[in-house]
N, C-alpha and C. Protein backbone atom coordinates (compact mmCIF):
# COMPACT_ATOMS: atom_id res chain seq x y z
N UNK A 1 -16.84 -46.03 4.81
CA UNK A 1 -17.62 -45.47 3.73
C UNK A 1 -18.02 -44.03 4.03
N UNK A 2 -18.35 -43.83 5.31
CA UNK A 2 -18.79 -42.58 6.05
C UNK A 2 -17.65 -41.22 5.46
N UNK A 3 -16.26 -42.25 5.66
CA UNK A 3 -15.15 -40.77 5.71
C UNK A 3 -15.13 -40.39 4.55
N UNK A 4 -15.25 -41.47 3.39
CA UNK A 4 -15.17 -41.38 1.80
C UNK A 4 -16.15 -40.07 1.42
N UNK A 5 -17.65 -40.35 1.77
CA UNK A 5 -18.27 -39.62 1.40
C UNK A 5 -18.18 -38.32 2.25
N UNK A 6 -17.64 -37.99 3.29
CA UNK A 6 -17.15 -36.67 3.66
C UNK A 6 -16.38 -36.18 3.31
N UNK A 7 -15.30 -37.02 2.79
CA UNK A 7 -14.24 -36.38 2.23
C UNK A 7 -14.09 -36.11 0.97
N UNK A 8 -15.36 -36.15 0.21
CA UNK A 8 -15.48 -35.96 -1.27
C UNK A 8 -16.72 -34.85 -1.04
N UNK A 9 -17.62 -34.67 0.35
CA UNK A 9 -18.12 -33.43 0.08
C UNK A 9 -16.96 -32.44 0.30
N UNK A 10 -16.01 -32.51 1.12
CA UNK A 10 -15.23 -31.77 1.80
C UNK A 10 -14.74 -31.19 0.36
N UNK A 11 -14.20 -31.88 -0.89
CA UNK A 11 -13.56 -31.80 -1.69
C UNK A 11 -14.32 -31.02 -2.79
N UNK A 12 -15.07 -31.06 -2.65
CA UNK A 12 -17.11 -30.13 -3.23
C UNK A 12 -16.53 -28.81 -3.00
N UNK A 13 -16.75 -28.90 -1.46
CA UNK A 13 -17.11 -27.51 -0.83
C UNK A 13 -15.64 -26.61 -0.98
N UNK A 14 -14.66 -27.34 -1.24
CA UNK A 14 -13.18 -26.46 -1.12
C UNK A 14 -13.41 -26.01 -3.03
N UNK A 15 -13.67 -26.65 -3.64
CA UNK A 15 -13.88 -26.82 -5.40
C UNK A 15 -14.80 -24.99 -6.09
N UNK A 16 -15.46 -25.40 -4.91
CA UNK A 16 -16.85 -24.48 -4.91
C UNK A 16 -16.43 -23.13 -4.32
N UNK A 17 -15.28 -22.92 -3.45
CA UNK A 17 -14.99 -21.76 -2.75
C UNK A 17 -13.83 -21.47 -3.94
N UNK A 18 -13.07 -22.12 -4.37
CA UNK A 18 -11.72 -21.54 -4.92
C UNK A 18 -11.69 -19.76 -5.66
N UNK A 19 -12.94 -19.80 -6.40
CA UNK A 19 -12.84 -18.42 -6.77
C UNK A 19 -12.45 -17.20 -5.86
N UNK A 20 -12.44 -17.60 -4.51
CA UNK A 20 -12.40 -16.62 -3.44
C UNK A 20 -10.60 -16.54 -3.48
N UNK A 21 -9.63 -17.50 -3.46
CA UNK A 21 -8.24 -17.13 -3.55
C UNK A 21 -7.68 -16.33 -4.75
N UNK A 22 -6.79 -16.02 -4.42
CA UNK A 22 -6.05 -14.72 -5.23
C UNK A 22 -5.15 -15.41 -6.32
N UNK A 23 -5.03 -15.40 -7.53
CA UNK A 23 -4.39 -15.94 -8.40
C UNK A 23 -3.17 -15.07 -8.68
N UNK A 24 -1.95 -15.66 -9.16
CA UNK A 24 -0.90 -14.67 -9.04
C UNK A 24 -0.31 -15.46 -9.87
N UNK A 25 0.91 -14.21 -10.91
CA UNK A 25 1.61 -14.67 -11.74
C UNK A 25 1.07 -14.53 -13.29
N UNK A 26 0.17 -15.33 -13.36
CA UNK A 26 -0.24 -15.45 -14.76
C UNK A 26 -1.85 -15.73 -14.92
N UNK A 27 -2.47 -15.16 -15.72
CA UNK A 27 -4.08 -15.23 -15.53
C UNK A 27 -4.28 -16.54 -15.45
N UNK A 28 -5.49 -16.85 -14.72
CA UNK A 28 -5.77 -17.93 -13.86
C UNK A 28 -7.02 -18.26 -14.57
N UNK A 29 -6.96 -19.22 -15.71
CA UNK A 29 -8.65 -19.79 -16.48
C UNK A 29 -9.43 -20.70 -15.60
N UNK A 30 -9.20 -21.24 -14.87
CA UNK A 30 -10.07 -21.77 -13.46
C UNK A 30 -10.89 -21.09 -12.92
N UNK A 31 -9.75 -20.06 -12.25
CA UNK A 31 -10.18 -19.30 -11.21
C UNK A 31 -11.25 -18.34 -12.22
N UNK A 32 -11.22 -18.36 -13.60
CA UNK A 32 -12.13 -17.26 -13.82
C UNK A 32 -13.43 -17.87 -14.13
N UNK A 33 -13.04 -19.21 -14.68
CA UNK A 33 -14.05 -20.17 -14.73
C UNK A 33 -14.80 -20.53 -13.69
N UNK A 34 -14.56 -20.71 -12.37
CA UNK A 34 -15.41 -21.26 -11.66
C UNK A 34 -15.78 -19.46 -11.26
N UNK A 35 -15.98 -18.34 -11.06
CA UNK A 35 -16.15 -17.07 -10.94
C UNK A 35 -17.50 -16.92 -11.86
N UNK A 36 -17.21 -17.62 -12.82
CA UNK A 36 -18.43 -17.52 -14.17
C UNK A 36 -19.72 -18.75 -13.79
N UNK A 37 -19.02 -19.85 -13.56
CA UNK A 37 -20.06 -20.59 -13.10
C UNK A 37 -20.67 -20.50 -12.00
N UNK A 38 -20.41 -19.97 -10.93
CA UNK A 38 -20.67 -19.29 -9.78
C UNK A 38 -21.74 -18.50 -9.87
N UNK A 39 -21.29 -17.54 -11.05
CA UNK A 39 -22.56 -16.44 -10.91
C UNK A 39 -24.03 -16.90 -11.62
N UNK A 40 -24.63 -15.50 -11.28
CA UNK A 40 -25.87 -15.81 -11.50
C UNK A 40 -26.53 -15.35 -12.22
N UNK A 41 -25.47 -14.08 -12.71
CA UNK A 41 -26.50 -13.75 -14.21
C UNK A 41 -24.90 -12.69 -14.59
N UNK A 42 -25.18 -12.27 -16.06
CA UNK A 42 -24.25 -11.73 -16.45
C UNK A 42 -24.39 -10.89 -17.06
N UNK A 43 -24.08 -9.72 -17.69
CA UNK A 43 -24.20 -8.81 -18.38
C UNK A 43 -22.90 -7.97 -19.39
N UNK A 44 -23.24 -7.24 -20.35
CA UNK A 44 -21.60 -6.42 -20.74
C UNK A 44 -21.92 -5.30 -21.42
N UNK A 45 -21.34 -4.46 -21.29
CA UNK A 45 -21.66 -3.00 -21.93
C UNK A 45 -20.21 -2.71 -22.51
N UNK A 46 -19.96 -2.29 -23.02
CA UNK A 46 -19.08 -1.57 -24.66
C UNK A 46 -18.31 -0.33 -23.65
N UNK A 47 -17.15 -0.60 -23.93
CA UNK A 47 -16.01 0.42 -23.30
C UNK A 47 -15.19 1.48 -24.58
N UNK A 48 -15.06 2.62 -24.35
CA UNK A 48 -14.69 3.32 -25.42
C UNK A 48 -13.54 3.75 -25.07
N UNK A 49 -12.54 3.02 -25.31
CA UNK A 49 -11.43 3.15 -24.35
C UNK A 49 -10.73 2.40 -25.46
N UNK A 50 -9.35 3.11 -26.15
CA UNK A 50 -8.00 2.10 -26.59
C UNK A 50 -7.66 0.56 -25.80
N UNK A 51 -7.39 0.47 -24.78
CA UNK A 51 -7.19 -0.77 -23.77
C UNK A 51 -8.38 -1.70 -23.41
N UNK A 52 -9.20 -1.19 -23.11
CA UNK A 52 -10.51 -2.19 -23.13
C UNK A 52 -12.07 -1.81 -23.91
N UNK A 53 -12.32 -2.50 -24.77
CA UNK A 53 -13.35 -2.18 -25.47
C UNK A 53 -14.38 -2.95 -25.21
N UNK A 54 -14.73 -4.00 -24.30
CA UNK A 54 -15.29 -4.62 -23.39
C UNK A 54 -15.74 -4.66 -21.79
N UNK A 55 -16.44 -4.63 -21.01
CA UNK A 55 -16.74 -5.28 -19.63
C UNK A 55 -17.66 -6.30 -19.69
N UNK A 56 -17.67 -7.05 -18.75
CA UNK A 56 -18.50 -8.30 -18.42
C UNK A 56 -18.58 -8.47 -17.17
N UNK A 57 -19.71 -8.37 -17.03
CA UNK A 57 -20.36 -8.45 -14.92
C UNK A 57 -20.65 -9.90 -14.66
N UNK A 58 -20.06 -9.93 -13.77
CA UNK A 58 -20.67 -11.52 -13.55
C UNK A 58 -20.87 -11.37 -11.87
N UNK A 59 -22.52 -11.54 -11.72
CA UNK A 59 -23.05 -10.73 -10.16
C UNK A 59 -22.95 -12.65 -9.61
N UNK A 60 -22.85 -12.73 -8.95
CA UNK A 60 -23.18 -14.18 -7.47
C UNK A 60 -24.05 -13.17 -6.21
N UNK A 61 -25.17 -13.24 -6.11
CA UNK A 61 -26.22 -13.06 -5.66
C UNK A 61 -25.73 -13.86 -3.78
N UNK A 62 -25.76 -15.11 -4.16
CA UNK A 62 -25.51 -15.81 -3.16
C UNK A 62 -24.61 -14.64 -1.80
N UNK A 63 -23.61 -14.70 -2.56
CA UNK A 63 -22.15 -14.15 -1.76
C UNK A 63 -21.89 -12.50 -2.16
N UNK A 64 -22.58 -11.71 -2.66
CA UNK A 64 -22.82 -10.74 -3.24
C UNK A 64 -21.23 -10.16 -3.64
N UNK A 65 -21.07 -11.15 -4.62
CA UNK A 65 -19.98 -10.86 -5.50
C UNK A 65 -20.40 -10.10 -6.78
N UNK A 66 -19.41 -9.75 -6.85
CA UNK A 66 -19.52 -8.84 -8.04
C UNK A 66 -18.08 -9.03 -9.23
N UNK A 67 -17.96 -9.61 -10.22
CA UNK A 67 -16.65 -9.61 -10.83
C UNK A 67 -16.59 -8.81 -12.27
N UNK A 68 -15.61 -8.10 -12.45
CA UNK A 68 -16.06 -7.38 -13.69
C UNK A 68 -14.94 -7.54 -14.90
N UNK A 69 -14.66 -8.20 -15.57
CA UNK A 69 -13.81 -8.55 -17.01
C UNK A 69 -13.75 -7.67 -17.80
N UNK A 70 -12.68 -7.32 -18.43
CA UNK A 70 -12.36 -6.11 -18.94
C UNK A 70 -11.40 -6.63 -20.24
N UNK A 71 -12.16 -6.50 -21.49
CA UNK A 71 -11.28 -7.54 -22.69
C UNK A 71 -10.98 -6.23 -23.71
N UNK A 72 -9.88 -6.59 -24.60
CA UNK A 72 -9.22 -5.66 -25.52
C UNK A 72 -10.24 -5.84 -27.04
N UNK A 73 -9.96 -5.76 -28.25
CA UNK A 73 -10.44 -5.16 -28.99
C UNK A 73 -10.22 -7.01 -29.61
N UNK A 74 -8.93 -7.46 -29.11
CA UNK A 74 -8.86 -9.06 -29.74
C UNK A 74 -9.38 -10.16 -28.58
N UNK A 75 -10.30 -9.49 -27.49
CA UNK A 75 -11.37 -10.34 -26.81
C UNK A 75 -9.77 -11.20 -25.81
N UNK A 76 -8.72 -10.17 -25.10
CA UNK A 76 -8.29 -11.15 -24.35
C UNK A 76 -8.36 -10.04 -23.01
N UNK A 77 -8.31 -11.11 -21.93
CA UNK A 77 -8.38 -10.36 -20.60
C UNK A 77 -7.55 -9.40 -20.55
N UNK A 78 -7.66 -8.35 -20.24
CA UNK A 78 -6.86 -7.42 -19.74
C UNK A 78 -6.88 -6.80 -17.84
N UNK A 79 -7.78 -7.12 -17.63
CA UNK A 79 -8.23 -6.76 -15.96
C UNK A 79 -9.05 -7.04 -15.46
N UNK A 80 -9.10 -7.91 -14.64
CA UNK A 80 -10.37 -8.03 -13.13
C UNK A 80 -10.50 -7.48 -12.27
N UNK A 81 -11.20 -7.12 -11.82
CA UNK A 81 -11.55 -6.63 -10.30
C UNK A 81 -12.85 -7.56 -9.77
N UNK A 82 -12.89 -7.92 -8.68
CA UNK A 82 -14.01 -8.57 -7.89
C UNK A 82 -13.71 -7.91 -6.59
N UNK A 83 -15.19 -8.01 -6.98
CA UNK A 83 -15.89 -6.90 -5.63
C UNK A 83 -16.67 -7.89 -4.54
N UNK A 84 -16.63 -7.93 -3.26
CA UNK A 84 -17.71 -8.23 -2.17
C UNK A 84 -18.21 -7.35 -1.66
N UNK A 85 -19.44 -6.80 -1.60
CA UNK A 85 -20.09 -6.01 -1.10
C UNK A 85 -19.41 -4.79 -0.74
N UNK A 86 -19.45 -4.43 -1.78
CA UNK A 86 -18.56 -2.78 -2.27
C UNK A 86 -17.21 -2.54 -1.64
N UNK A 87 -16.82 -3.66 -1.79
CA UNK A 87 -14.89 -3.93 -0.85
C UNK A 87 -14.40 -4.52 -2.13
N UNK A 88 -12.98 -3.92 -2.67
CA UNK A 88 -12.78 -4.48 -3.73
C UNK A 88 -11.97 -5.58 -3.04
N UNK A 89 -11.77 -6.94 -3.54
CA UNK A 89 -10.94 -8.11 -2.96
C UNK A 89 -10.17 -8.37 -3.82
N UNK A 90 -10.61 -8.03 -4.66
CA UNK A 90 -9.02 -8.92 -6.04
C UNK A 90 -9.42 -7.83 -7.37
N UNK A 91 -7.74 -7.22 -7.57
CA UNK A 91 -7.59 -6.29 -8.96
C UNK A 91 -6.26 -6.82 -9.57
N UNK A 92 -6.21 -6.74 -10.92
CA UNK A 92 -5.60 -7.47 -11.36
C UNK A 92 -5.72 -6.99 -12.86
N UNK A 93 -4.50 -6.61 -13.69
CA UNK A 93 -4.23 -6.48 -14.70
C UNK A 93 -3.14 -7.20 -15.12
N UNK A 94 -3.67 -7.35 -16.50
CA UNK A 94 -2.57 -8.50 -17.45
C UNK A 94 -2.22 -7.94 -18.76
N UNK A 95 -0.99 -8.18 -19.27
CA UNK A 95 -0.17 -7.72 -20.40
C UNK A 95 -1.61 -9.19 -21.60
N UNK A 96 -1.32 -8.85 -22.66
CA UNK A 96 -1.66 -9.45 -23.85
C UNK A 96 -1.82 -10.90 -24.07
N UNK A 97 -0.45 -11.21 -23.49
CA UNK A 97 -0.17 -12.71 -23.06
C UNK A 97 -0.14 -13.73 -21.92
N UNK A 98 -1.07 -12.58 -21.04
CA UNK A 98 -1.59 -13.25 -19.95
C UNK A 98 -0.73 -13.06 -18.52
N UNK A 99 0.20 -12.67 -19.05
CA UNK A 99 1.16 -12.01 -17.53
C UNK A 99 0.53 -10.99 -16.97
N UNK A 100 0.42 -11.14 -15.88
CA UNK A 100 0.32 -9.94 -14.43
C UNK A 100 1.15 -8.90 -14.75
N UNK A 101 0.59 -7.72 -15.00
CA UNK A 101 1.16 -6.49 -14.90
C UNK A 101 1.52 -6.28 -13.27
N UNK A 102 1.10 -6.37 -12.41
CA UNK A 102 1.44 -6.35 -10.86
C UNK A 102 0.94 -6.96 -10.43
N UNK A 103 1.10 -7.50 -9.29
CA UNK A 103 1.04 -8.02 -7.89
C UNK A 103 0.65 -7.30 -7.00
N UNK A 104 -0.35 -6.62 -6.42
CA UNK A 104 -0.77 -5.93 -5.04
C UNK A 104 -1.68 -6.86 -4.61
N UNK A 105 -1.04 -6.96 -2.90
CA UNK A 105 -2.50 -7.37 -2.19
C UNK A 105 -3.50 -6.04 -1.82
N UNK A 106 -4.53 -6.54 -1.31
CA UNK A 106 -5.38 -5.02 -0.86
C UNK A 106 -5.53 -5.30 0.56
N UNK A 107 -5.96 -4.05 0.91
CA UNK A 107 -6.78 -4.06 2.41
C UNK A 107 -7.99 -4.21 2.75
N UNK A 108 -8.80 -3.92 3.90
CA UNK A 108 -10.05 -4.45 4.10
C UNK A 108 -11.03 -3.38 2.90
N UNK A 109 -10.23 -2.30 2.67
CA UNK A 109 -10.72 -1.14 1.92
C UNK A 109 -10.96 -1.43 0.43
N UNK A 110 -10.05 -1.91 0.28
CA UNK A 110 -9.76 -1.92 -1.49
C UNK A 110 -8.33 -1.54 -1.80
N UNK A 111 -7.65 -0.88 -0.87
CA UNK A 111 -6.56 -0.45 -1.20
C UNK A 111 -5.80 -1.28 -1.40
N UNK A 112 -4.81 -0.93 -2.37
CA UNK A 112 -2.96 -1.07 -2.41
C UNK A 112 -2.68 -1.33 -1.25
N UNK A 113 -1.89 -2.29 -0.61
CA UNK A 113 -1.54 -2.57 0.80
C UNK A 113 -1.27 -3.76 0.90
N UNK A 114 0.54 -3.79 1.01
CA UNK A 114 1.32 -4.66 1.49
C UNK A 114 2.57 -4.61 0.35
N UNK A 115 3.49 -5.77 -0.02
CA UNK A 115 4.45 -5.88 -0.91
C UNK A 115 3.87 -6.07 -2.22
N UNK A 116 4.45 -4.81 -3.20
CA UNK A 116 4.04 -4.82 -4.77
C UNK A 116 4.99 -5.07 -5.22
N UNK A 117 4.65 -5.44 -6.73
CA UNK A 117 5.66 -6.40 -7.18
C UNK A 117 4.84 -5.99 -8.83
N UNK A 118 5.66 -5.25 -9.47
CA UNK A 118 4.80 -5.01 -10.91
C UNK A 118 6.32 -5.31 -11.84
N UNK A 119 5.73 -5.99 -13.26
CA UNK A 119 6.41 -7.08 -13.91
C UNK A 119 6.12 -6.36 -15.56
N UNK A 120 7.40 -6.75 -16.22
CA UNK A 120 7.68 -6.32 -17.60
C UNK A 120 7.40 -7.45 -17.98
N UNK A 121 6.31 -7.17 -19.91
CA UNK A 121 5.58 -8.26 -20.02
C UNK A 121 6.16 -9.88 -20.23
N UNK A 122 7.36 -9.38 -20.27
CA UNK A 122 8.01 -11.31 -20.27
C UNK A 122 8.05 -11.95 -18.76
N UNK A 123 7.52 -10.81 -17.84
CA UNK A 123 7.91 -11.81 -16.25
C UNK A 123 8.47 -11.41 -15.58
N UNK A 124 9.70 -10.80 -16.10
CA UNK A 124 10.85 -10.20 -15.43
C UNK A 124 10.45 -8.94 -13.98
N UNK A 125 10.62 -8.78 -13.19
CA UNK A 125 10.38 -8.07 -12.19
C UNK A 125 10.81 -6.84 -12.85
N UNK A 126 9.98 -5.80 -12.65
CA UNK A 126 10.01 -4.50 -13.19
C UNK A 126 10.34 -3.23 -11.79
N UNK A 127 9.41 -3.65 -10.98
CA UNK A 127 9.39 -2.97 -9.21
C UNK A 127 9.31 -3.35 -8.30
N UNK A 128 9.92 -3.57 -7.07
CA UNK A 128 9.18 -3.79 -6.21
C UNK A 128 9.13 -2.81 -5.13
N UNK A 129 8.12 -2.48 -4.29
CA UNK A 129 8.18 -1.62 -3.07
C UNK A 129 6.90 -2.21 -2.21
N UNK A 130 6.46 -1.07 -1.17
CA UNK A 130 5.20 -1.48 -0.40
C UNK A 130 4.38 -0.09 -0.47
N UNK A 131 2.73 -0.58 -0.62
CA UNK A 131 2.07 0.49 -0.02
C UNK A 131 1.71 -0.19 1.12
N UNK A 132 1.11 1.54 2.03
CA UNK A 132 0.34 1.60 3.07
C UNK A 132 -0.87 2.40 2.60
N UNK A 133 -1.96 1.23 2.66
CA UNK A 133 -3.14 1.74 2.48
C UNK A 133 -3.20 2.64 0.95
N UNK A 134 -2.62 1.98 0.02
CA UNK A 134 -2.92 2.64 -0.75
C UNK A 134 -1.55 3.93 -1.53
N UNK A 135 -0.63 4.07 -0.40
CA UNK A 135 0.02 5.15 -0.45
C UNK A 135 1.27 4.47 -0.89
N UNK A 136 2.59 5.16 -1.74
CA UNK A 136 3.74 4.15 -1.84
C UNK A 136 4.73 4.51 -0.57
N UNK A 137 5.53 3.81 0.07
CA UNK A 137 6.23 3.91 1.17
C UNK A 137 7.05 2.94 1.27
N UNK A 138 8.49 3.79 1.62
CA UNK A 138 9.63 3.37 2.20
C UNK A 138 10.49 3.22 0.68
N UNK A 139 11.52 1.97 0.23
CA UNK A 139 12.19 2.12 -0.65
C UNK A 139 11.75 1.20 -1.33
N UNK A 140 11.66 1.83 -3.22
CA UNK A 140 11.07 1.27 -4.18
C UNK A 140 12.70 1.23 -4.84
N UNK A 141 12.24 -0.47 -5.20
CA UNK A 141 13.70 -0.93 -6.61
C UNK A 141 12.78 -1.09 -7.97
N UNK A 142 13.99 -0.71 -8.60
CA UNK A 142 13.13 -0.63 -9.96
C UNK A 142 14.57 -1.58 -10.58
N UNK A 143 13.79 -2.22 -12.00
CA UNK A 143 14.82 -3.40 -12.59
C UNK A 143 14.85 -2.92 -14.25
N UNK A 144 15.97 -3.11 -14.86
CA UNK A 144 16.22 -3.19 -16.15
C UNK A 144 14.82 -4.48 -16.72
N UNK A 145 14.70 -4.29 -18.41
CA UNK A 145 14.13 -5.65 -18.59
C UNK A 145 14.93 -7.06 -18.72
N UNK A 146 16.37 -6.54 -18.37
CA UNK A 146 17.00 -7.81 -17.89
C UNK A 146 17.23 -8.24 -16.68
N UNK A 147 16.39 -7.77 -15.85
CA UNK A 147 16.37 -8.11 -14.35
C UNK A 147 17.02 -7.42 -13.79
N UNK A 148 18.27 -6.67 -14.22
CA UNK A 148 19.31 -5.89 -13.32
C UNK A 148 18.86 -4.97 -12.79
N UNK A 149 19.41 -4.08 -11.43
CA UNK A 149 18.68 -3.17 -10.81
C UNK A 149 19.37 -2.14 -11.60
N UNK A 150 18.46 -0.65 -11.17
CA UNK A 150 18.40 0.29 -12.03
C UNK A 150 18.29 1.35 -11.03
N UNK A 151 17.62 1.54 -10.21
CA UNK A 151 17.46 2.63 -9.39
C UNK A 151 16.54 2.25 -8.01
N UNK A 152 16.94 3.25 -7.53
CA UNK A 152 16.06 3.34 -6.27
C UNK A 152 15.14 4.24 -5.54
N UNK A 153 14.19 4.66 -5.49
CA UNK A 153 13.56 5.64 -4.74
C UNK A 153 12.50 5.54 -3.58
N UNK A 154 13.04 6.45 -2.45
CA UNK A 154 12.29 6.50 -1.19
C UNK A 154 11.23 7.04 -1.00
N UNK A 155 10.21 6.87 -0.57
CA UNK A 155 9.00 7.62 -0.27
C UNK A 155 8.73 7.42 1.32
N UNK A 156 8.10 8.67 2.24
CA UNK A 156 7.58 8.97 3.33
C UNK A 156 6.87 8.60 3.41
N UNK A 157 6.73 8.04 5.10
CA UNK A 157 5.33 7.47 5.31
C UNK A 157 4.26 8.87 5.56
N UNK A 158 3.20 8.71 4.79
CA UNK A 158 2.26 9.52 5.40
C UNK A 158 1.84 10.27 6.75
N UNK A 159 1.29 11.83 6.61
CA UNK A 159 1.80 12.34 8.06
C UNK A 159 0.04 11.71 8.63
C-alpha cells in the first residue's frame, strides 16, 4: 500500500513540474495549461503591433517564473517566452495553426544555442544550422516548401 501511495505522489510531483520541459513541434495546450495553473496571478496589456495585439503574464511566485503569451488579433498563440529569474528558458513562436516557426534550444543566457531547425507553416523543414551563443555558425541548409534542398550557406565562428 506504502509503494501505491508513493508512487501516485511521485506521479503528483512529475504532473506538477511538466511546465518546466520544452515542447516542440506543435503548440503544446498542456504545457500551457499547467503554466497557467501554476501561476499566481496574471495580467495583460494591449500590443500595437500587426502580429500580436495581445500579452498575458502569468508570474509563479513560487519558482519565480515568469511566462508571457503573445495572441494575434483572432486571440491565437503566436509566441511564448518563459522566463526564470531573468534567464530566458523557453522562446517559441508559432505560425496561425499552431506550428513552430523554429526550434532553438537556449543557453544558460537566453541565447540561441545549439541545433536550429525553423519550419514552413505546413511542417516542412525550412533551415537547419547551429548557433553559438546566440551567433549563426558553421553550415546552414535551407529547403524548398517541398522539402528539397535549395542552398547552402557558411558562417564563421566568432573571433
Amino acid at each position: 500500500m506504502k509503494i501505491i501511495a508513493y508512487s501516485l505522489v511521485l506521479i503528483m510531483m512529475l504532473e506538477a513540474c511538466q511546465h518546466k520541459q520544452r515542447p516542440l513541434g506543435k503548440l503544446d495546450k498542456q504545457w500551457i495549461d499547467s503554466i497557467i495553473h501554476a501561476s499566481d496571478s496574471n495580467f495583460s496589456k494591449p500590443y500595437y503591433r500587426t502580429d500580436f495585439v495581445t500579452a498575458i503574464y502569468y508570474l509563479n511566485k513560487k519558482d519565480s517564473t515568469i511566462c508571457q503569451i503573445m495572441k494575434d488579433s483572432s486571440n491565437n498563440i503566436r509566441q511564448i517566452t518563459v522566463m526564470n529569474k531573468d534567464q530566458r528558458t523557453f522562446f517559441g513562436q508559432y505560425y496561425k495553426n499552431g506550428n513552430m516557426l523554429a526550434d532553438i534550444p537556449l543557453d544558460a543566457y537566453g541565447q540561441f544555442h545549439g541545433k536550429a531547425l525553423y519550419y514552413y507553416e505546413s511542417g516542412i523543414v525550412q533551415a537547419q544550422g547551429q548557433f553559438l551563443h546566440g551567433v549563426k555558425i558553421g553550415e546552414w541548409q535551407y529547403f524548398t516548401p517541398a522539402g528539397k534542398p535549395e542552398k547552402k550557406e557558411s558562417y564563421d565562428k566568432p573571433a
